[in-house]
N, C-alpha and C. Protein backbone atom coordinates (compact mmCIF):
# COMPACT_ATOMS: atom_id res chain seq x y z
N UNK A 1 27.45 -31.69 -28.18
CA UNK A 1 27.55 -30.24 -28.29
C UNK A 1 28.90 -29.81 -27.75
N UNK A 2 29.60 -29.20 -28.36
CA UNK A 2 30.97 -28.82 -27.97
C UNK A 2 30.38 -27.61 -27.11
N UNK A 3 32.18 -27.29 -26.93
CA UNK A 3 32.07 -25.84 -25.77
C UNK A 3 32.15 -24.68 -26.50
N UNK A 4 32.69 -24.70 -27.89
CA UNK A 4 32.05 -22.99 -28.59
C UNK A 4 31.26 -22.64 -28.99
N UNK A 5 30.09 -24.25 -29.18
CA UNK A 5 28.70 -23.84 -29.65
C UNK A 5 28.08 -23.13 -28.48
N UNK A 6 28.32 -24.03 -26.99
CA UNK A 6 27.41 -23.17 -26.15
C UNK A 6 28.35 -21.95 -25.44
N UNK A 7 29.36 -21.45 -25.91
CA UNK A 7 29.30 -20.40 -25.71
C UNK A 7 28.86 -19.22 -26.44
N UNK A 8 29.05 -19.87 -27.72
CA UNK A 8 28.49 -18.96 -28.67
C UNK A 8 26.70 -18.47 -28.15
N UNK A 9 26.06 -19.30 -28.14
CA UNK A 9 24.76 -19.49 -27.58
C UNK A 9 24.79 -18.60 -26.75
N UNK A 10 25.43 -18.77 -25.50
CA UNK A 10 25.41 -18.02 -24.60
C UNK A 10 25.60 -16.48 -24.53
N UNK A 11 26.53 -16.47 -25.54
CA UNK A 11 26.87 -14.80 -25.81
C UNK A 11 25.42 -14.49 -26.87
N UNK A 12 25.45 -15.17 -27.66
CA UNK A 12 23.77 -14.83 -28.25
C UNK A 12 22.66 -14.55 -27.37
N UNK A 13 22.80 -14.88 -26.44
CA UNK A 13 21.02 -14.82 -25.57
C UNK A 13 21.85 -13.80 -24.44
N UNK A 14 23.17 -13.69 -24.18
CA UNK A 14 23.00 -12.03 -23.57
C UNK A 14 23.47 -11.11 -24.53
N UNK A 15 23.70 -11.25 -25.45
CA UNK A 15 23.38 -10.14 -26.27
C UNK A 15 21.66 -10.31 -27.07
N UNK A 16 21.21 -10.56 -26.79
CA UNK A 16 20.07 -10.61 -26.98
C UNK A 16 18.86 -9.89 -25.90
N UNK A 17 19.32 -10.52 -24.64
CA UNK A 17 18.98 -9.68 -23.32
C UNK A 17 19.27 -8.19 -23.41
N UNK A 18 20.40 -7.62 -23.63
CA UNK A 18 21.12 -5.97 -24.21
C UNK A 18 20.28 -5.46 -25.10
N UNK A 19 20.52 -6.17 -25.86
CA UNK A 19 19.50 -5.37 -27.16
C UNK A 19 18.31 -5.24 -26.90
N UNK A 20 17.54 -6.00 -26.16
CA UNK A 20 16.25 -5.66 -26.37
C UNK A 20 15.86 -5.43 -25.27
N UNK A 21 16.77 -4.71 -23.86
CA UNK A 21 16.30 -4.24 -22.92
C UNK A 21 15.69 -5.44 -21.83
N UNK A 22 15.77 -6.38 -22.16
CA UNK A 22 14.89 -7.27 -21.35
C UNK A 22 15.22 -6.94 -19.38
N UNK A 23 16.13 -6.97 -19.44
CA UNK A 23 16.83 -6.91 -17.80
C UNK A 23 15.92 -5.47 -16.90
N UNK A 24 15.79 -4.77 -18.27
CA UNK A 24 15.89 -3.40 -17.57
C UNK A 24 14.09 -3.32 -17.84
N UNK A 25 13.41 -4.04 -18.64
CA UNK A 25 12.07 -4.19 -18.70
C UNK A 25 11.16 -5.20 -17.90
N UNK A 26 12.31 -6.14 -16.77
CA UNK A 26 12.04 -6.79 -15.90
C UNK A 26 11.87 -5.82 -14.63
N UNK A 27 13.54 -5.27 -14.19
CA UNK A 27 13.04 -4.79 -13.49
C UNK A 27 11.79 -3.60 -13.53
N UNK A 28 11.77 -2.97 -14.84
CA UNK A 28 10.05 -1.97 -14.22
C UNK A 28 9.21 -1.93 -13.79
N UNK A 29 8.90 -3.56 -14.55
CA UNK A 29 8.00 -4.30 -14.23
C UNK A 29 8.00 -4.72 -12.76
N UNK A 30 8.68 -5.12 -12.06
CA UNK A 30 8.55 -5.40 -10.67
C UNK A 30 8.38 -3.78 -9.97
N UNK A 31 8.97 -2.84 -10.60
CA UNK A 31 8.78 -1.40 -9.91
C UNK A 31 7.88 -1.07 -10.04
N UNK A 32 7.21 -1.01 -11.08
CA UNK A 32 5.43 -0.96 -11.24
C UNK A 32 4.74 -1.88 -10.62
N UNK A 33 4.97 -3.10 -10.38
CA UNK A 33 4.12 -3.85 -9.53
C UNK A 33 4.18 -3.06 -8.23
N UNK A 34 5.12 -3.04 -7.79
CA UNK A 34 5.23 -2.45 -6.16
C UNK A 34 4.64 -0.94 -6.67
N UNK A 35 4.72 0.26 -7.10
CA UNK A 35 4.39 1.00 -7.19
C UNK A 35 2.74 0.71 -6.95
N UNK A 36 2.04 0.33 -7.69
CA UNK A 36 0.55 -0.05 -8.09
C UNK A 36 0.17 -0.64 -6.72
N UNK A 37 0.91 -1.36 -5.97
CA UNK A 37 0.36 -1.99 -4.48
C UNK A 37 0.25 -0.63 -3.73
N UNK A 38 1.31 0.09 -3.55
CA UNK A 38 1.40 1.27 -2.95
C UNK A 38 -0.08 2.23 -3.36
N UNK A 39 -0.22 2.47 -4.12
CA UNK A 39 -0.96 3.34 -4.82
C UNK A 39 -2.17 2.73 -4.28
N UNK A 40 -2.63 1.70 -4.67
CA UNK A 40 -4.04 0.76 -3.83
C UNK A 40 -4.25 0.95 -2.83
N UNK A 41 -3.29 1.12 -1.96
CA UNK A 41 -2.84 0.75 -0.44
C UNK A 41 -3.73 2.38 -0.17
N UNK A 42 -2.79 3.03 -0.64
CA UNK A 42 -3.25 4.95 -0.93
C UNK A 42 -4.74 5.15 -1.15
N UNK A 43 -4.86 4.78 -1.78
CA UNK A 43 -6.83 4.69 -2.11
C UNK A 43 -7.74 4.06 -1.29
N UNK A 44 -7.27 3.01 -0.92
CA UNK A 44 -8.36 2.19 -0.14
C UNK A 44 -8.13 2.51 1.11
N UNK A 45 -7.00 3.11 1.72
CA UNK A 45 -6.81 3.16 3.52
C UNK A 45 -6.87 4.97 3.56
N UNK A 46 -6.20 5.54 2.42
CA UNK A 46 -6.85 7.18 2.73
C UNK A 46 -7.71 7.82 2.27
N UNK A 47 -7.62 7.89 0.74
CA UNK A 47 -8.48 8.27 0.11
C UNK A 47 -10.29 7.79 0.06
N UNK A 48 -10.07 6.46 0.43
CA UNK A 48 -11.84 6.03 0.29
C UNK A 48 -12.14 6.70 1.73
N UNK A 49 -11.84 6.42 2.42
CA UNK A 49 -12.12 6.81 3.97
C UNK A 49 -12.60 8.65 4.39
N UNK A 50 -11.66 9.27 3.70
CA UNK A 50 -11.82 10.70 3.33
C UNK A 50 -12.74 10.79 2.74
N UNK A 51 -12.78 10.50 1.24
CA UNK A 51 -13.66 10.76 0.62
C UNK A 51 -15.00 10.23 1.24
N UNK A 52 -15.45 9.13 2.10
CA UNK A 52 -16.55 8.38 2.58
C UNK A 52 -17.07 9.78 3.75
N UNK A 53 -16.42 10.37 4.60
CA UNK A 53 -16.69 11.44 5.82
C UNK A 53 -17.58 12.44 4.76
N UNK A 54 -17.56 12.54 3.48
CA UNK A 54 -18.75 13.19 2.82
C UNK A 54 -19.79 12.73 2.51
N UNK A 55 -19.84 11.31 2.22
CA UNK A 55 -20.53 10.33 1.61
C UNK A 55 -21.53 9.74 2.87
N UNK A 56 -22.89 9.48 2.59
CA UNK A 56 -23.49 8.74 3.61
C UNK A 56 -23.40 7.43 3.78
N UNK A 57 -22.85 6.92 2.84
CA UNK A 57 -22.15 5.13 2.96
C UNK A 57 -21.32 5.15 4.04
N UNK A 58 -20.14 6.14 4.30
CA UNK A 58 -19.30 6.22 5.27
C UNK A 58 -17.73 5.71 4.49
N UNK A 59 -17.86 4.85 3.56
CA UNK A 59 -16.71 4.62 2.65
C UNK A 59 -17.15 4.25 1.24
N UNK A 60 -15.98 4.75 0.33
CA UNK A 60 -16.29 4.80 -1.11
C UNK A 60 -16.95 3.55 -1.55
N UNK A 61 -15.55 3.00 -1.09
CA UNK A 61 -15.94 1.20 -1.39
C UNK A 61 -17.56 0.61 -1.56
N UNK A 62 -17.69 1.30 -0.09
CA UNK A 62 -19.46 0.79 0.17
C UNK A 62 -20.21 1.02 -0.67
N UNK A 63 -19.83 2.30 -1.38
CA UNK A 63 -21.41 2.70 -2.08
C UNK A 63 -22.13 2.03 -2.92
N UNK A 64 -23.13 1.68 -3.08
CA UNK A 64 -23.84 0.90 -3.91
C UNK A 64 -25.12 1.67 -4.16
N UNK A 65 -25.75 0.45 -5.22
CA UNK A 65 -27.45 1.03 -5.56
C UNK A 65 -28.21 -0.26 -5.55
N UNK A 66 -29.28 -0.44 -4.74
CA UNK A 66 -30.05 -1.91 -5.04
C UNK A 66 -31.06 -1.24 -6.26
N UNK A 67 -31.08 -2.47 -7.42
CA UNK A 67 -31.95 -1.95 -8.25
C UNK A 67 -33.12 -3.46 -8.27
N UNK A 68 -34.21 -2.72 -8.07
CA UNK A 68 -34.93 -4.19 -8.10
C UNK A 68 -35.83 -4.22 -10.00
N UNK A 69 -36.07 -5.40 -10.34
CA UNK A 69 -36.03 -6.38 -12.00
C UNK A 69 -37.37 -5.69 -11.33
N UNK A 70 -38.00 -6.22 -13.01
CA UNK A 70 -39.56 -6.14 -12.78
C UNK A 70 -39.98 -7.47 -12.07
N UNK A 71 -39.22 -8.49 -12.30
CA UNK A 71 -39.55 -9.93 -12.02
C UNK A 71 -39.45 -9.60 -10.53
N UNK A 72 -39.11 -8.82 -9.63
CA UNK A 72 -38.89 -8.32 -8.17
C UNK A 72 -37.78 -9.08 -7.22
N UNK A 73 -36.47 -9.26 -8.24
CA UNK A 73 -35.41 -9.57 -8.10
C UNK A 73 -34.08 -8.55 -7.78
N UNK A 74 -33.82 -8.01 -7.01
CA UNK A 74 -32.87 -7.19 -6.87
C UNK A 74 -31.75 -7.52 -6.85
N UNK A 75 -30.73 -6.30 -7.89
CA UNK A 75 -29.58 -6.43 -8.30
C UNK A 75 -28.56 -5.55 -7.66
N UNK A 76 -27.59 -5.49 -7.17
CA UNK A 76 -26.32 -4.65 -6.23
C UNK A 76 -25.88 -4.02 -7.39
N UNK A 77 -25.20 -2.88 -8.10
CA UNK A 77 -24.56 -2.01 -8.25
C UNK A 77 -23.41 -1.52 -7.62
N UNK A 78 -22.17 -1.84 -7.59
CA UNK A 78 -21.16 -1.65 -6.71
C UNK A 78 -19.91 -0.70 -7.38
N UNK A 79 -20.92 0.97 -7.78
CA UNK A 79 -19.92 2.00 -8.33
C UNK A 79 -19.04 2.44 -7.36
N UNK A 80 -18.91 2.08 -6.22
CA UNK A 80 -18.18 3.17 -5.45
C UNK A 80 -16.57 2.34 -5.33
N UNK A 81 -16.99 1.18 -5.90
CA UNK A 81 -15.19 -0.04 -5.78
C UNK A 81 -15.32 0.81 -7.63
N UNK A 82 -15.84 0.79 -8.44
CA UNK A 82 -15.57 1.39 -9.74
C UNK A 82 -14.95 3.09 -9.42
N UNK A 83 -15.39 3.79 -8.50
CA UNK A 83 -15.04 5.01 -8.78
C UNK A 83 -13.40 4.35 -8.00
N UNK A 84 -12.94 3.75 -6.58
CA UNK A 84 -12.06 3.88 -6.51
C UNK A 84 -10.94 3.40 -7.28
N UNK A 85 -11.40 2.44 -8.18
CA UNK A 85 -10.18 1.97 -9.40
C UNK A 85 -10.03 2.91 -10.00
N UNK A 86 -11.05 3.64 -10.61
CA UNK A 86 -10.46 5.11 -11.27
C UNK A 86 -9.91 5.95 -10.83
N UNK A 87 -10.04 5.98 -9.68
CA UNK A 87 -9.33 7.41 -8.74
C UNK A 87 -7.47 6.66 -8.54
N UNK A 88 -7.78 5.51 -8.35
CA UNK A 88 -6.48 4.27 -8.46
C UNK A 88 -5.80 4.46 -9.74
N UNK A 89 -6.38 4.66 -10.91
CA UNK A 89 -5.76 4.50 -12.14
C UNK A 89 -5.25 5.77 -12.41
N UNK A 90 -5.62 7.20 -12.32
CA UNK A 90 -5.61 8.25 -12.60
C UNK A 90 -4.32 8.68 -11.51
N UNK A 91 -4.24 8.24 -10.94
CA UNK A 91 -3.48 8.13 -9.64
C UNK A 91 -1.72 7.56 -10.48
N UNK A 92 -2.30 6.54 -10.44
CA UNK A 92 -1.08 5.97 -11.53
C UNK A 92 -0.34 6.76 -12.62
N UNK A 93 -1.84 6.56 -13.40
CA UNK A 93 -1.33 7.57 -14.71
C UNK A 93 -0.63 8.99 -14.35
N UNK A 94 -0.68 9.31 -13.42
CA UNK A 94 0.09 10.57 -13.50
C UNK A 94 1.68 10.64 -12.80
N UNK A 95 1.30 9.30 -12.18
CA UNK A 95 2.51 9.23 -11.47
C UNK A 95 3.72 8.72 -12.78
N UNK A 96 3.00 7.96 -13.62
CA UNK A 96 3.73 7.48 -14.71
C UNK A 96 4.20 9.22 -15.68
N UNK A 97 2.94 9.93 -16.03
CA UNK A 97 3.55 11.07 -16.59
C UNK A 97 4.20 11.65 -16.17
N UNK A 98 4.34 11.95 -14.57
CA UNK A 98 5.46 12.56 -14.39
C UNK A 98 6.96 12.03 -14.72
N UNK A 99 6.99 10.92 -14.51
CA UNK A 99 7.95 9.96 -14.56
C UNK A 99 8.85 10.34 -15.59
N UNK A 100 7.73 10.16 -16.78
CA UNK A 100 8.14 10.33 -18.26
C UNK A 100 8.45 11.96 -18.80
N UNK A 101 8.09 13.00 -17.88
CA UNK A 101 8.68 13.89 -17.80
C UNK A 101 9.77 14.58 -17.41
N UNK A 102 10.27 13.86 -16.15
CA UNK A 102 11.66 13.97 -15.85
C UNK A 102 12.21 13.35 -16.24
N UNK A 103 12.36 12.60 -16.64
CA UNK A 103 13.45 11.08 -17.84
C UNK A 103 13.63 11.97 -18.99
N UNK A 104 12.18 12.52 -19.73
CA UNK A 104 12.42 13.09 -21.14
C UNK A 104 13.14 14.33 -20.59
N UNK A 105 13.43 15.51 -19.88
CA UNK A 105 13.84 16.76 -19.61
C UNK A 105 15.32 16.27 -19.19
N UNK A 106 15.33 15.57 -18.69
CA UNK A 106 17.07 14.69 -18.45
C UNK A 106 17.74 14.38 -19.58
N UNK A 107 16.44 13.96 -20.67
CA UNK A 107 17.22 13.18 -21.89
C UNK A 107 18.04 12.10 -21.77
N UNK A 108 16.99 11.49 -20.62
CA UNK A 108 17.23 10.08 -20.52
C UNK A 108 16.29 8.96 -21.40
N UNK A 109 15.09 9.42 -21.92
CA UNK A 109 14.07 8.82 -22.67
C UNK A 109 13.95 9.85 -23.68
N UNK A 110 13.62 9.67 -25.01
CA UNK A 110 13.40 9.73 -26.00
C UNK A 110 12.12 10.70 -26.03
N UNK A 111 11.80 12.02 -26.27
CA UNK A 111 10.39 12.63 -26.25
C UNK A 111 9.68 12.38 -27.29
N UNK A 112 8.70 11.47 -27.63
CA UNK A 112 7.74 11.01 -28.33
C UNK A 112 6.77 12.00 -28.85
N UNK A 113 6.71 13.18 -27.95
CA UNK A 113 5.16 14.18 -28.37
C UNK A 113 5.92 15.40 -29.18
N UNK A 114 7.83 15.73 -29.48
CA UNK A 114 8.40 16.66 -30.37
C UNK A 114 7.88 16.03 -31.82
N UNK A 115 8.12 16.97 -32.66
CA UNK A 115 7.91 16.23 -33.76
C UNK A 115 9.52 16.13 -34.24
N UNK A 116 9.77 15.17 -35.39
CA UNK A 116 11.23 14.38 -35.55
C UNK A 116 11.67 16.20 -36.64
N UNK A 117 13.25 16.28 -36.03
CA UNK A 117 13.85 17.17 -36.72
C UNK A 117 14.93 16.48 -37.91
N UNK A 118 14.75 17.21 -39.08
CA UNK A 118 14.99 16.70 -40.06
C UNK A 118 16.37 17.41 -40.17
């Protein structure tokens, strides 16, 4: 392999990286990871705890339902880790819409919900 094939190569796979955003779709991805820990962190150490001082479980997490079979086998129900993923997700999701609202009003992102002007 000579040296202009792999440079050529080389300029192919970062222009390839450019074009298709990859660098900049890495890092989000790590910013959303950390974001999403944060946000968990938010739910499970304030929000369940708050919300539990209403609750007679004492925390969201806890809440459950024993349901007993006819066979007289009882089964756990564990909605209150379901309600806090939702309260977790909704949490997210808005943090993401806002996101996408100041980017689009900057006219730094593309507004998807205009319709296309002809």
């Amino acid at each position: 392999m000579s040296i202009n094939n792999s440079k050529s190569f080389t300029q192919e796979f970062f222009g390839f990286l450019k074009t298709f955003g990859i660098i900049g779709l890495a890092i989000a991805f790590v910013i959303g990871a950390a974001a999403s820990k944060l946000v968990t962190s938010l739910v499970s150490d304030i929000v369940n705890p708050t919300v539990g001082l209403f609750l007679p479980a004492g925390d969201l997490e806890k809440m459950s339902a024993n349901i007993t079979s006819v066979s007289g086998a009882t089964s756990q129900f564990k909605y209150g880790d379901l309600v806090a993923n939702i309260i977790d997700f909704v949490i997210i999701a808005l943090i993401v819409f806002a996101a996408y609202k100041f980017l689009s009003k900057h006219n730094l992102v593309e507004d998807k919900t205009k319709p296309e002007s002809k």
